[in-house]
PDB file of N, CA and C in Angstrom:
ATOM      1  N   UNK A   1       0.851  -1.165   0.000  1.00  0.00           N
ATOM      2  CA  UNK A   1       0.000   0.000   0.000  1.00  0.00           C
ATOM      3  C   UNK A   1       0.898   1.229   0.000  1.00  0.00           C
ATOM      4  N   UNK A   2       0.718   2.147  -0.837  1.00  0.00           N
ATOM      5  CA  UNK A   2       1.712   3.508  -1.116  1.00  0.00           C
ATOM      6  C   UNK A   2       0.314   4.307  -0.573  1.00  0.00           C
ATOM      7  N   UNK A   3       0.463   5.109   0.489  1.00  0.00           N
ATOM      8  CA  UNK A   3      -0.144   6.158   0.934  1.00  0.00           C
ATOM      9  C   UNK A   3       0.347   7.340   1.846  1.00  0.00           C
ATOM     10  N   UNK A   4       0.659   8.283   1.616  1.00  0.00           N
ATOM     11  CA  UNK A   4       1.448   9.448   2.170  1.00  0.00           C
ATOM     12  C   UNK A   4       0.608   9.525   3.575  1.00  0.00           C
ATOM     13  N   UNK A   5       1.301   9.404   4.517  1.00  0.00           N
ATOM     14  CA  UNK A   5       0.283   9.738   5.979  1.00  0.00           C
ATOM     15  C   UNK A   5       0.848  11.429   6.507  1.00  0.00           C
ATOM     16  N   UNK A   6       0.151  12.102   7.045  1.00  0.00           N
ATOM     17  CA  UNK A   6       0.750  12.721   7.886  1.00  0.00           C
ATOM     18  C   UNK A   6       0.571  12.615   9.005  1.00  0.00           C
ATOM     19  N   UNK A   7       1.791  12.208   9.558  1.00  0.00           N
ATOM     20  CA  UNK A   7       1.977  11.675  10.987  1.00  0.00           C
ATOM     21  C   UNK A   7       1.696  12.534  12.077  1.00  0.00           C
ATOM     22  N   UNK A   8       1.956  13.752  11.750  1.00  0.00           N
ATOM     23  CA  UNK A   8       1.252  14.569  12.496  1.00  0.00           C
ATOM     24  C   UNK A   8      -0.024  14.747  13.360  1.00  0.00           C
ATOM     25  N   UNK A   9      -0.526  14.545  12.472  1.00  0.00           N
ATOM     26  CA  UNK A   9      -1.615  15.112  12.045  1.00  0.00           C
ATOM     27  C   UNK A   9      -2.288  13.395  12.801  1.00  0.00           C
ATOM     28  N   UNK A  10      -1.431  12.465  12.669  1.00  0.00           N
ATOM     29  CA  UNK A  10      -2.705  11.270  13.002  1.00  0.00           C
ATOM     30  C   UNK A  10      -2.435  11.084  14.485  1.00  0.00           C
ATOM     31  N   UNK A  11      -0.680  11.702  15.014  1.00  0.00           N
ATOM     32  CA  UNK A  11      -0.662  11.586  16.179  1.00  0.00           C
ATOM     33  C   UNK A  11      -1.422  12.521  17.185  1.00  0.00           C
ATOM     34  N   UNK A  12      -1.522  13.665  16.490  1.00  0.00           N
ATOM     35  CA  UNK A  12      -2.140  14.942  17.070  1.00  0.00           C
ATOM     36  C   UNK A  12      -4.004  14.524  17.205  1.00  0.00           C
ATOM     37  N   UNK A  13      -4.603  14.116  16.312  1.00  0.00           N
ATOM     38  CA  UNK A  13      -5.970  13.287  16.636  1.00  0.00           C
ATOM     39  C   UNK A  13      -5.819  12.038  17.269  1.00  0.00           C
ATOM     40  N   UNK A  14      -5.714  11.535  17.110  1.00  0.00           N
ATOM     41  CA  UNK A  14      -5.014  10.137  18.533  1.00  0.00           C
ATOM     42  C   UNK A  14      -4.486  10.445  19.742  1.00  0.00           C
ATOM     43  N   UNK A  15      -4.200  11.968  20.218  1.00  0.00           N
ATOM     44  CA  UNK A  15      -3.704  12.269  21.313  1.00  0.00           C
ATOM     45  C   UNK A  15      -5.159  12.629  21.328  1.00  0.00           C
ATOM     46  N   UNK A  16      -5.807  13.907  21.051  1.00  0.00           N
ATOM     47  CA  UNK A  16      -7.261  14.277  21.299  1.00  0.00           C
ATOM     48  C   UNK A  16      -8.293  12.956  21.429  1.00  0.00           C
ATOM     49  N   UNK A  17      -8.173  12.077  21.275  1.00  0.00           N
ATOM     50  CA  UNK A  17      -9.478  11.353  21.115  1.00  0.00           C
ATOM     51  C   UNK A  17      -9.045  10.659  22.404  1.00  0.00           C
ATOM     52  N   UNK A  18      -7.838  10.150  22.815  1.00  0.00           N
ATOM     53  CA  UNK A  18      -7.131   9.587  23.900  1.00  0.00           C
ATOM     54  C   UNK A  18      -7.637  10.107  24.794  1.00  0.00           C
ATOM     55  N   UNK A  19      -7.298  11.469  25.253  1.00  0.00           N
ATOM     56  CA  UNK A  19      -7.719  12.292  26.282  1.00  0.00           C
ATOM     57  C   UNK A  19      -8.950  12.657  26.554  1.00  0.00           C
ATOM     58  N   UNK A  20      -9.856  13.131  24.969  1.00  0.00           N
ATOM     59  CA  UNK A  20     -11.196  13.127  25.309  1.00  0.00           C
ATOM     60  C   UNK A  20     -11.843  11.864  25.780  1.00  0.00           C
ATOM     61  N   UNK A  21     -11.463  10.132  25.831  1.00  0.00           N
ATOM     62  CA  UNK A  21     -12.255   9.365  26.247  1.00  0.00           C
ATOM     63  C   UNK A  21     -11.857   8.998  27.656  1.00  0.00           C
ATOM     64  N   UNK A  22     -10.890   9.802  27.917  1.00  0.00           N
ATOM     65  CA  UNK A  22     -10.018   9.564  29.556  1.00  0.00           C
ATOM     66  C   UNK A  22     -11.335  10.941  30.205  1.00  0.00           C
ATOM     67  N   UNK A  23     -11.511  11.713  29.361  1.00  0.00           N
ATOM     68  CA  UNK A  23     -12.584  12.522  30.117  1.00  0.00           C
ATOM     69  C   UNK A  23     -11.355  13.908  30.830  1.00  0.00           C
ATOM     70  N   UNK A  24     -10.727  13.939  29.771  1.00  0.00           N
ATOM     71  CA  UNK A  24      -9.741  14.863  30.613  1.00  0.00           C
ATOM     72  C   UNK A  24      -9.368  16.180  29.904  1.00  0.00           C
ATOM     73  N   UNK A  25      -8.971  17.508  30.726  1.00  0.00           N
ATOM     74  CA  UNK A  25      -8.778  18.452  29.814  1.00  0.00           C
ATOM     75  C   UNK A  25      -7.522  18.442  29.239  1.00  0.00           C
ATOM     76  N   UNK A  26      -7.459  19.781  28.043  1.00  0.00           N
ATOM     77  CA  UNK A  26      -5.802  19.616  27.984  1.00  0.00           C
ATOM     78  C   UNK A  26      -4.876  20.094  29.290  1.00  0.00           C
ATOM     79  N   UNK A  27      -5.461  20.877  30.084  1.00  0.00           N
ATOM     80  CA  UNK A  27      -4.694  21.433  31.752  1.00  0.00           C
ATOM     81  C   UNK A  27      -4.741  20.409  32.040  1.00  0.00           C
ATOM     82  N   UNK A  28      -5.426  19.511  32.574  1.00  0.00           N
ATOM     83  CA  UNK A  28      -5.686  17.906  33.723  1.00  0.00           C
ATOM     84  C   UNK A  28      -4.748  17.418  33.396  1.00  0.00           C
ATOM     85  N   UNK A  29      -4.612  17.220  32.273  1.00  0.00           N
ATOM     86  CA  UNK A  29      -3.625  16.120  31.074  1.00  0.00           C
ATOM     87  C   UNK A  29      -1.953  16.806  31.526  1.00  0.00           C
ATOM     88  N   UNK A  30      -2.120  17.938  31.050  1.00  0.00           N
ATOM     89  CA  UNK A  30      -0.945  18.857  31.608  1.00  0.00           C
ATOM     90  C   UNK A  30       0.156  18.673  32.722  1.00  0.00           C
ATOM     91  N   UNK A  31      -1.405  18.800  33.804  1.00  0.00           N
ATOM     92  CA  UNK A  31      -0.918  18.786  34.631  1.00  0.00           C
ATOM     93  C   UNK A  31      -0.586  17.717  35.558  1.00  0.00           C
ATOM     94  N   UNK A  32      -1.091  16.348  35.026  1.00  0.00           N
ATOM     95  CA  UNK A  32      -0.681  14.841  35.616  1.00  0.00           C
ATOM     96  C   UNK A  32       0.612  14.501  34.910  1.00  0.00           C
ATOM     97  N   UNK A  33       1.342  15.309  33.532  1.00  0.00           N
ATOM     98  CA  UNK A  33       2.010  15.008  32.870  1.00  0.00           C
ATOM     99  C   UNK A  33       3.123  15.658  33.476  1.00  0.00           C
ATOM    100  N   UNK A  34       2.812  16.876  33.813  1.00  0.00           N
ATOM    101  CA  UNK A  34       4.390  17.959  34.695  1.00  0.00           C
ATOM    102  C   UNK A  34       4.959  18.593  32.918  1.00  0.00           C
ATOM    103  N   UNK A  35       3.578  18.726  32.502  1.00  0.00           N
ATOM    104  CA  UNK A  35       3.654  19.608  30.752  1.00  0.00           C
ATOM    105  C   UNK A  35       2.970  20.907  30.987  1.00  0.00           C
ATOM    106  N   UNK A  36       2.875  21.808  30.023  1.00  0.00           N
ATOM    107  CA  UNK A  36       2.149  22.734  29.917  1.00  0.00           C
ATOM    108  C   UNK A  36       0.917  22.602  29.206  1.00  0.00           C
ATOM    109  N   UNK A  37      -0.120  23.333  29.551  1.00  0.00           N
ATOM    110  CA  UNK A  37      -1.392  23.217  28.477  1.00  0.00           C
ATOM    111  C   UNK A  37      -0.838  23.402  27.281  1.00  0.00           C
ATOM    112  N   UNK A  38       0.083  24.844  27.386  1.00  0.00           N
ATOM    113  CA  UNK A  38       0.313  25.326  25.534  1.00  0.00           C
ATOM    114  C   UNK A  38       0.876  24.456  24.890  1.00  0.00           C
ATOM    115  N   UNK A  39       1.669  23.186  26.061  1.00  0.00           N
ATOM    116  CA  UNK A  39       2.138  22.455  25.105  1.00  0.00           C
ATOM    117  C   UNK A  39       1.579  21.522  24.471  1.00  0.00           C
ATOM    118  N   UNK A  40       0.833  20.781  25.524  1.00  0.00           N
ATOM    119  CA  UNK A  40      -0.671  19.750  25.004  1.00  0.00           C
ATOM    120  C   UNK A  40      -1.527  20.534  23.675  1.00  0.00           C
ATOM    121  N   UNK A  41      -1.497  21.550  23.700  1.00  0.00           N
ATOM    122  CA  UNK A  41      -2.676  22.208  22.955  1.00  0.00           C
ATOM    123  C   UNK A  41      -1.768  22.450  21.466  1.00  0.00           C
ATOM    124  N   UNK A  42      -0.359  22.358  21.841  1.00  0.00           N
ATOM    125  CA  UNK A  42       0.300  22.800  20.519  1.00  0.00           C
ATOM    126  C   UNK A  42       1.141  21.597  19.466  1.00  0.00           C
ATOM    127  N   UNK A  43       1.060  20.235  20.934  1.00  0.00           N
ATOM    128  CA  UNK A  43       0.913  18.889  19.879  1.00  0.00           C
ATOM    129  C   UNK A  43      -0.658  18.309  19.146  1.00  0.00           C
ATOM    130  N   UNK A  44      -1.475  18.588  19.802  1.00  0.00           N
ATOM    131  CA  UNK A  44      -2.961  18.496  18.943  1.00  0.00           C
ATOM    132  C   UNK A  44      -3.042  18.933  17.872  1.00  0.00           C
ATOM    133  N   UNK A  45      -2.524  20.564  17.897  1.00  0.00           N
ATOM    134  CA  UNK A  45      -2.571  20.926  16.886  1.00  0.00           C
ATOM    135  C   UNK A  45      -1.438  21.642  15.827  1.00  0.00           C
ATOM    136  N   UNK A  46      -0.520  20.135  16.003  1.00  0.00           N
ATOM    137  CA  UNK A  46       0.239  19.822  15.175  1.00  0.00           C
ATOM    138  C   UNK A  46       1.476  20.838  14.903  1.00  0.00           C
ATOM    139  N   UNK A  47       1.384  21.890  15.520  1.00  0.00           N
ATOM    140  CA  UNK A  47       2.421  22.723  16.310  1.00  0.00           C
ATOM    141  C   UNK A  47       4.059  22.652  16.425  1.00  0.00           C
ATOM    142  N   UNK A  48       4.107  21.538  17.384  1.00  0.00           N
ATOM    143  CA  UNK A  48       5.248  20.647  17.882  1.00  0.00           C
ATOM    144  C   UNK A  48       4.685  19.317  18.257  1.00  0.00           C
ATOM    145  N   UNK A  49       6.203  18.525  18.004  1.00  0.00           N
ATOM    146  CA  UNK A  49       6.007  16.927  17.985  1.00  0.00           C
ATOM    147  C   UNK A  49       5.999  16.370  19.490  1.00  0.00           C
ATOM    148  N   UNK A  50       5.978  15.286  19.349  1.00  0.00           N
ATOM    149  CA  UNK A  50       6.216  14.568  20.850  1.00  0.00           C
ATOM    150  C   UNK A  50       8.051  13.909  20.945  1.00  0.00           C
ATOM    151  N   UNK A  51       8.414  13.710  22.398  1.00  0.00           N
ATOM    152  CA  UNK A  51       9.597  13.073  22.350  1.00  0.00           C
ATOM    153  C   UNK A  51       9.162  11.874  22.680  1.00  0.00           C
ATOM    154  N   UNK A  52      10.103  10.608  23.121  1.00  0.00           N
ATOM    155  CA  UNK A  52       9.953   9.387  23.659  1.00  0.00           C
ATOM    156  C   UNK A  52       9.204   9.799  25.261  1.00  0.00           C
ATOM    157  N   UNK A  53       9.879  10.363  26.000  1.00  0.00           N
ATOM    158  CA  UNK A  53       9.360  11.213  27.208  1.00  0.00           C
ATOM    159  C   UNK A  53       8.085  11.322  26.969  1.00  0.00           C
ATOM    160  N   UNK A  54       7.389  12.288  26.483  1.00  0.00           N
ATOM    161  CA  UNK A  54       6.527  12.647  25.986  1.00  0.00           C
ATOM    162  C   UNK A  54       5.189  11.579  25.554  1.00  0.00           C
ATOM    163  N   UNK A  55       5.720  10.844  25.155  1.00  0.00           N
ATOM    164  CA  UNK A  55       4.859   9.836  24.361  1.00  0.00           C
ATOM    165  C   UNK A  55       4.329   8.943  25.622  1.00  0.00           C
ATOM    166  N   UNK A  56       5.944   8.260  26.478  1.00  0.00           N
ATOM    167  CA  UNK A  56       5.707   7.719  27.631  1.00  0.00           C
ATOM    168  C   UNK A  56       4.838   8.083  28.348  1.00  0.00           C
ATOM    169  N   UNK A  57       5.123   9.789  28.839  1.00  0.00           N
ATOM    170  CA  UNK A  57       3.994   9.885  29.727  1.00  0.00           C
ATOM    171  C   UNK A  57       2.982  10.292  29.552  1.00  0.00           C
ATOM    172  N   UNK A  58       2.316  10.642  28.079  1.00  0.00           N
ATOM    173  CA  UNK A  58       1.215  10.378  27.300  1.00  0.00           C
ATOM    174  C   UNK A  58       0.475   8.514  28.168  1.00  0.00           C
ATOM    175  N   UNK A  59       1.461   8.131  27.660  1.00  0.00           N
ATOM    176  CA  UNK A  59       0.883   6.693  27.677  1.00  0.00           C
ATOM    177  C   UNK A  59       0.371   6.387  29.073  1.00  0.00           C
ATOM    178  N   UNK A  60       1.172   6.650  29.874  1.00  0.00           N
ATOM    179  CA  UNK A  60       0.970   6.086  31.443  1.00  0.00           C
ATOM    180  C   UNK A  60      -0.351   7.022  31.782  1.00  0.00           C
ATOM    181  N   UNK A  61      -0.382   8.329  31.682  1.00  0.00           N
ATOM    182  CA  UNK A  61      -1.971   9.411  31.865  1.00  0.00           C
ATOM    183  C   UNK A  61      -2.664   8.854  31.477  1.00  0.00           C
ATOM    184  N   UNK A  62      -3.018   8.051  30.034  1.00  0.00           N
ATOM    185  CA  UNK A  62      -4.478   7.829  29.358  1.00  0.00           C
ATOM    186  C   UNK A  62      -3.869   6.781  29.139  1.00  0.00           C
ATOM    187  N   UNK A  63      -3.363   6.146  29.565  1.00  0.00           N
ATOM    188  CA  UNK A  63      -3.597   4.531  29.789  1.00  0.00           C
ATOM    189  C   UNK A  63      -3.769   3.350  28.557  1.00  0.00           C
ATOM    190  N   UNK A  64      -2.436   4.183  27.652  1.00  0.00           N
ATOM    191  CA  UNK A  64      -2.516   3.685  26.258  1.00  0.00           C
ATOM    192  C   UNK A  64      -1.394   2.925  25.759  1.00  0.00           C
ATOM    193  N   UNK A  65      -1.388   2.417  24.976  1.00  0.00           N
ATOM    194  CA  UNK A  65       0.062   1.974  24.508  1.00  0.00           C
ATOM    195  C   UNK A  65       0.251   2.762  23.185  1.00  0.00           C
ATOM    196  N   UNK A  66       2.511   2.892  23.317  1.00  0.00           N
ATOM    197  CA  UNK A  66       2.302   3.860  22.080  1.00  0.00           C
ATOM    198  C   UNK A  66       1.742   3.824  20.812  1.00  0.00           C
ATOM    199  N   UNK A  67       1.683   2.408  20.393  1.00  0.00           N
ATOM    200  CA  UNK A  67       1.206   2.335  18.526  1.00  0.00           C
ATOM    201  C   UNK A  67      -0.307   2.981  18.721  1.00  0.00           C
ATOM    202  N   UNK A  68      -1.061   3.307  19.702  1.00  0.00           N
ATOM    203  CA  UNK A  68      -2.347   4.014  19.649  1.00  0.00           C
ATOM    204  C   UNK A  68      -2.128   5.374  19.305  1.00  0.00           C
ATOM    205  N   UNK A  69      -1.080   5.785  19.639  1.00  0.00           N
ATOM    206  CA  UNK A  69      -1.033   7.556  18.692  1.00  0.00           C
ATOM    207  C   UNK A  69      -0.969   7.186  17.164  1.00  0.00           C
ATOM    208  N   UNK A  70      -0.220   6.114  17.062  1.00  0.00           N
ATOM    209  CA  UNK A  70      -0.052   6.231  15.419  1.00  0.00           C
ATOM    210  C   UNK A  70      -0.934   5.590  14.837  1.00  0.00           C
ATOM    211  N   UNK A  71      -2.457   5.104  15.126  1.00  0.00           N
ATOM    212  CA  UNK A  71      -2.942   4.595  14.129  1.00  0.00           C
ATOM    213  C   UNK A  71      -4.228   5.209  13.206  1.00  0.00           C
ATOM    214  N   UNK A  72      -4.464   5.230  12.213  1.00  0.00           N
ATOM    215  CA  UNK A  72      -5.119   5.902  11.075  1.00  0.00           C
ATOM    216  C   UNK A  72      -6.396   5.623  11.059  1.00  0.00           C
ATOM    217  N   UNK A  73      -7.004   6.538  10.748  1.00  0.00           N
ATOM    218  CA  UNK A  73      -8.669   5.947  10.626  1.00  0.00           C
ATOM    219  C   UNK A  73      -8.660   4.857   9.335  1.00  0.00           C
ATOM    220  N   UNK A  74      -7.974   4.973   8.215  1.00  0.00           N
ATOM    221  CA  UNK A  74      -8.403   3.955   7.280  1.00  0.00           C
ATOM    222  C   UNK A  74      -7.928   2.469   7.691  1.00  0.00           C
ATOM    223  N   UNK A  75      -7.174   2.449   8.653  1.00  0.00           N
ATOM    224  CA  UNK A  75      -6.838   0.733   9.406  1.00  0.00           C
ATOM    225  C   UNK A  75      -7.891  -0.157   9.525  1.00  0.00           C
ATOM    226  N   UNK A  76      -8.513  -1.663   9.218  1.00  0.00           N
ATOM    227  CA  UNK A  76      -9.534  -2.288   9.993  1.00  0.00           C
ATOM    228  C   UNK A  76      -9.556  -2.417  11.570  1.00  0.00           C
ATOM    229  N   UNK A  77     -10.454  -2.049  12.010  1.00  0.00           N
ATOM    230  CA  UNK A  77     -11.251  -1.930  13.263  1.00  0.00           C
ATOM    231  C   UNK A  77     -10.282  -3.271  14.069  1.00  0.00           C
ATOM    232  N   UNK A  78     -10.290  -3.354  15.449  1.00  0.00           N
ATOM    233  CA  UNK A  78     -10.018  -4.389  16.237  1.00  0.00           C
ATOM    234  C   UNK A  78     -10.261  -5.341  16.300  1.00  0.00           C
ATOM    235  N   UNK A  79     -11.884  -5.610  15.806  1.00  0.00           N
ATOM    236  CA  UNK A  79     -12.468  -7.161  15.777  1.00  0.00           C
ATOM    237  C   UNK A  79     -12.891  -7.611  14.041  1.00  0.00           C
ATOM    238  N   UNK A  80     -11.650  -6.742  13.294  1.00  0.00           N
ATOM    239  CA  UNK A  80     -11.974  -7.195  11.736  1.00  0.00           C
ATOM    240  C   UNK A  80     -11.408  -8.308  11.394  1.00  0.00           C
ATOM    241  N   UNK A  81     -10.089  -9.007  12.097  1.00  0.00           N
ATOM    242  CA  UNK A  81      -9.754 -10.046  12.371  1.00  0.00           C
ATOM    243  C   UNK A  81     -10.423 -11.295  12.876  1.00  0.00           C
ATOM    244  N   UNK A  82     -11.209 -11.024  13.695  1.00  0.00           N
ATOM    245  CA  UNK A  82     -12.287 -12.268  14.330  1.00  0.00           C
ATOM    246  C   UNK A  82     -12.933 -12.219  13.906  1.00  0.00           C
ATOM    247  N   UNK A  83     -13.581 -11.482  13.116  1.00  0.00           N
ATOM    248  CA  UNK A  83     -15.019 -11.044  11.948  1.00  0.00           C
ATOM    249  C   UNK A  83     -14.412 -11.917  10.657  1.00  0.00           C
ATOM    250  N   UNK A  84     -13.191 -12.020  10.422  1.00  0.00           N
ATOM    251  CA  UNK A  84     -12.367 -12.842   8.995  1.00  0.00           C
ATOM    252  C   UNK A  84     -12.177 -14.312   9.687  1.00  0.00           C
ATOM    253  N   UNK A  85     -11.661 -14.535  10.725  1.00  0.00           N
ATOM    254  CA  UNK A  85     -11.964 -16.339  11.525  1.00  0.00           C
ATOM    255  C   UNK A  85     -13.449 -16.513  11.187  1.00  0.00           C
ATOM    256  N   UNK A  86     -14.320 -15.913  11.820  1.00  0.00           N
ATOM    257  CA  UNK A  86     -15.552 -16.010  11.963  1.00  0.00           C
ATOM    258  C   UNK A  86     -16.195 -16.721  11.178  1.00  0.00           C
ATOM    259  N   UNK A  87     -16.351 -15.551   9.676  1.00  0.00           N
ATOM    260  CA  UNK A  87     -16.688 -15.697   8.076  1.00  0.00           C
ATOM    261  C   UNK A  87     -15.936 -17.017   7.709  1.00  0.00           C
ATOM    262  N   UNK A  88     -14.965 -17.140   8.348  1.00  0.00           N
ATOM    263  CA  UNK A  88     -13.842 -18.340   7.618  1.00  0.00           C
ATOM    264  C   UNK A  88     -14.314 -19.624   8.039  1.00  0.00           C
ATOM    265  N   UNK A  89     -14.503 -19.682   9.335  1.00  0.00           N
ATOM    266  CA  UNK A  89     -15.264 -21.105  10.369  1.00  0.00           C
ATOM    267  C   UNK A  89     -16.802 -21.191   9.396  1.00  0.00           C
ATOM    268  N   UNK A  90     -17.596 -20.254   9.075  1.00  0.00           N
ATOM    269  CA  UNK A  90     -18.397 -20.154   8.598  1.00  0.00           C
ATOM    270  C   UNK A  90     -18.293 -21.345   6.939  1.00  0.00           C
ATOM    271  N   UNK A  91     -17.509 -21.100   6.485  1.00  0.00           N
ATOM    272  CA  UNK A  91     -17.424 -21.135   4.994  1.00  0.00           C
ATOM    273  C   UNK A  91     -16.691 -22.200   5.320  1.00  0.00           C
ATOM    274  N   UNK A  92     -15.742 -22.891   5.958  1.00  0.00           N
ATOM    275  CA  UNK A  92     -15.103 -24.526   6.196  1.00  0.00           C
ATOM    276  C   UNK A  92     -16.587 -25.302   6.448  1.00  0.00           C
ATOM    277  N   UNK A  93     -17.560 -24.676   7.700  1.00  0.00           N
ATOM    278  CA  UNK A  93     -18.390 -25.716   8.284  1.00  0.00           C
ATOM    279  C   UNK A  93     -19.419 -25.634   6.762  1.00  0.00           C
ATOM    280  N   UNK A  94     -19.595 -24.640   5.394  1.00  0.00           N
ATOM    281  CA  UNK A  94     -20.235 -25.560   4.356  1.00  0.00           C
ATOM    282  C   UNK A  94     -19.890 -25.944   3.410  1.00  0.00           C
ATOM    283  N   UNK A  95     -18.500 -26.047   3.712  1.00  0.00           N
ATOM    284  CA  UNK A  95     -17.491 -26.871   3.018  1.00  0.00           C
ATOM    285  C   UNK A  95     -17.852 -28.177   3.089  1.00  0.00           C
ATOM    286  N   UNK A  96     -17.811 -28.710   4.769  1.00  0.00           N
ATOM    287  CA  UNK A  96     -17.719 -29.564   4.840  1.00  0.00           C
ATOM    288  C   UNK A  96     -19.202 -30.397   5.270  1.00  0.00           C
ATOM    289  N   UNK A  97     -20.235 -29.572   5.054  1.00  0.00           N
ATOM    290  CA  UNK A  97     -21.879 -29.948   4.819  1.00  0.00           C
ATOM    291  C   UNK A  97     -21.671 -30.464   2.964  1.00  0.00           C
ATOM    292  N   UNK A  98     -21.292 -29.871   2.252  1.00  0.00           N
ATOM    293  CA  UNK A  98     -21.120 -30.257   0.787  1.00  0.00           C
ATOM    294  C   UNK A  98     -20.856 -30.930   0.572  1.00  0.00           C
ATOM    295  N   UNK A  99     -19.502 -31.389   1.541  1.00  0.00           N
ATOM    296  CA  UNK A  99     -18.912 -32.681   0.940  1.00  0.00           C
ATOM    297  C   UNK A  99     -19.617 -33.975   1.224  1.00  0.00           C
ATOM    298  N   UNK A 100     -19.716 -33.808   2.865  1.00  0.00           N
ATOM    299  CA  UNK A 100     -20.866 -34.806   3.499  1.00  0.00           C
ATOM    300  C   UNK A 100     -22.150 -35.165   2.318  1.00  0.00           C
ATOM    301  N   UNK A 101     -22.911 -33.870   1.947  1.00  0.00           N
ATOM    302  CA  UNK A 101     -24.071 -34.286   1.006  1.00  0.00           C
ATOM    303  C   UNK A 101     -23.436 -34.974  -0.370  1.00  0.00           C
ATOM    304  N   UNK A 102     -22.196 -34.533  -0.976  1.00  0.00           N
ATOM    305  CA  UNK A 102     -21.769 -35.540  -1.836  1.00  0.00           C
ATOM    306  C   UNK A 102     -21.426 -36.531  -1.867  1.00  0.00           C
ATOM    307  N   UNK A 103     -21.122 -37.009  -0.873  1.00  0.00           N
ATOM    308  CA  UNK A 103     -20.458 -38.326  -0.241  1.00  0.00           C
ATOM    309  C   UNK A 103     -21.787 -39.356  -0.043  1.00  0.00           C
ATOM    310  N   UNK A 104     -22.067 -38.655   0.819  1.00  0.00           N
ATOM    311  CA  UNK A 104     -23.707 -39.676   1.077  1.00  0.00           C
ATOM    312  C   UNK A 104     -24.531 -39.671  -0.142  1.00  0.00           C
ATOM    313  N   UNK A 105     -24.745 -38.870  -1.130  1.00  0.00           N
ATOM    314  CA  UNK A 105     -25.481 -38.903  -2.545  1.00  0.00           C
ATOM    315  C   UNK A 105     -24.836 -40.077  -3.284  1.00  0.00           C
ATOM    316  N   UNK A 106     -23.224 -39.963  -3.141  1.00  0.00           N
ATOM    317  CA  UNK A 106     -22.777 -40.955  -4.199  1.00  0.00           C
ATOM    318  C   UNK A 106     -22.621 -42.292  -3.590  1.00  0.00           C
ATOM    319  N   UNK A 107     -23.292 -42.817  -2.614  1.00  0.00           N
ATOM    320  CA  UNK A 107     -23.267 -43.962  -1.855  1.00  0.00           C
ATOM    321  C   UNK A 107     -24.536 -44.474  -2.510  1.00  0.00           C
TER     322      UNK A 107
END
């Protein structure tokens, strides 16, 4: 897949959505972090980047792991994987109804 991301831009909404479901402001966030608001407010919006520091204690506040800043809305969902087993268990068990009815037909 060739697709230009801006990383920015996906870490800066992945930090906002993080924090908005922690229920927290950018000060709260701030200030459990030992950051500034301007600074929270100026990685959202893509401003300035994050360091490793940064990211860490991103992570430990909202209770995330890091690949959650970096991931993209066009990614499949969490359970698109068990939704593909699923469909798959699905399509073996009339696999193997078919064969059964051919087997017993040609008896």
């Amino acid at each position: 897949m060739k697709q230009n991301y801006d990383i920015r831009q996906i870490v800066a909404d992945n930090l906002r959505k993080l924090r908005t479901k922690n229920n927290l402001s950018q000060l709260e966030l701030a200030t459990r972090t030992g950051l500034t608001q301007t600074f929270v407010n100026n990685i959202e919006n893509r401003k300035k980047w994050v360091s490793e520091r940064t990211l860490a204690l991103f992570c430990r506040e909202l209770d995330a792991y890091p690949f959650q800043f970096f991931l993209s809305d066009d990614i499949p969902g969490p359970d698109s994987g068990y939704l593909a087993i699923q469909e798959t268990d699905k399509i073996m068990l009339a696999i193997q109804d078919l064969i059964a009815t051919y087997n017993k037909n040609k008896l």
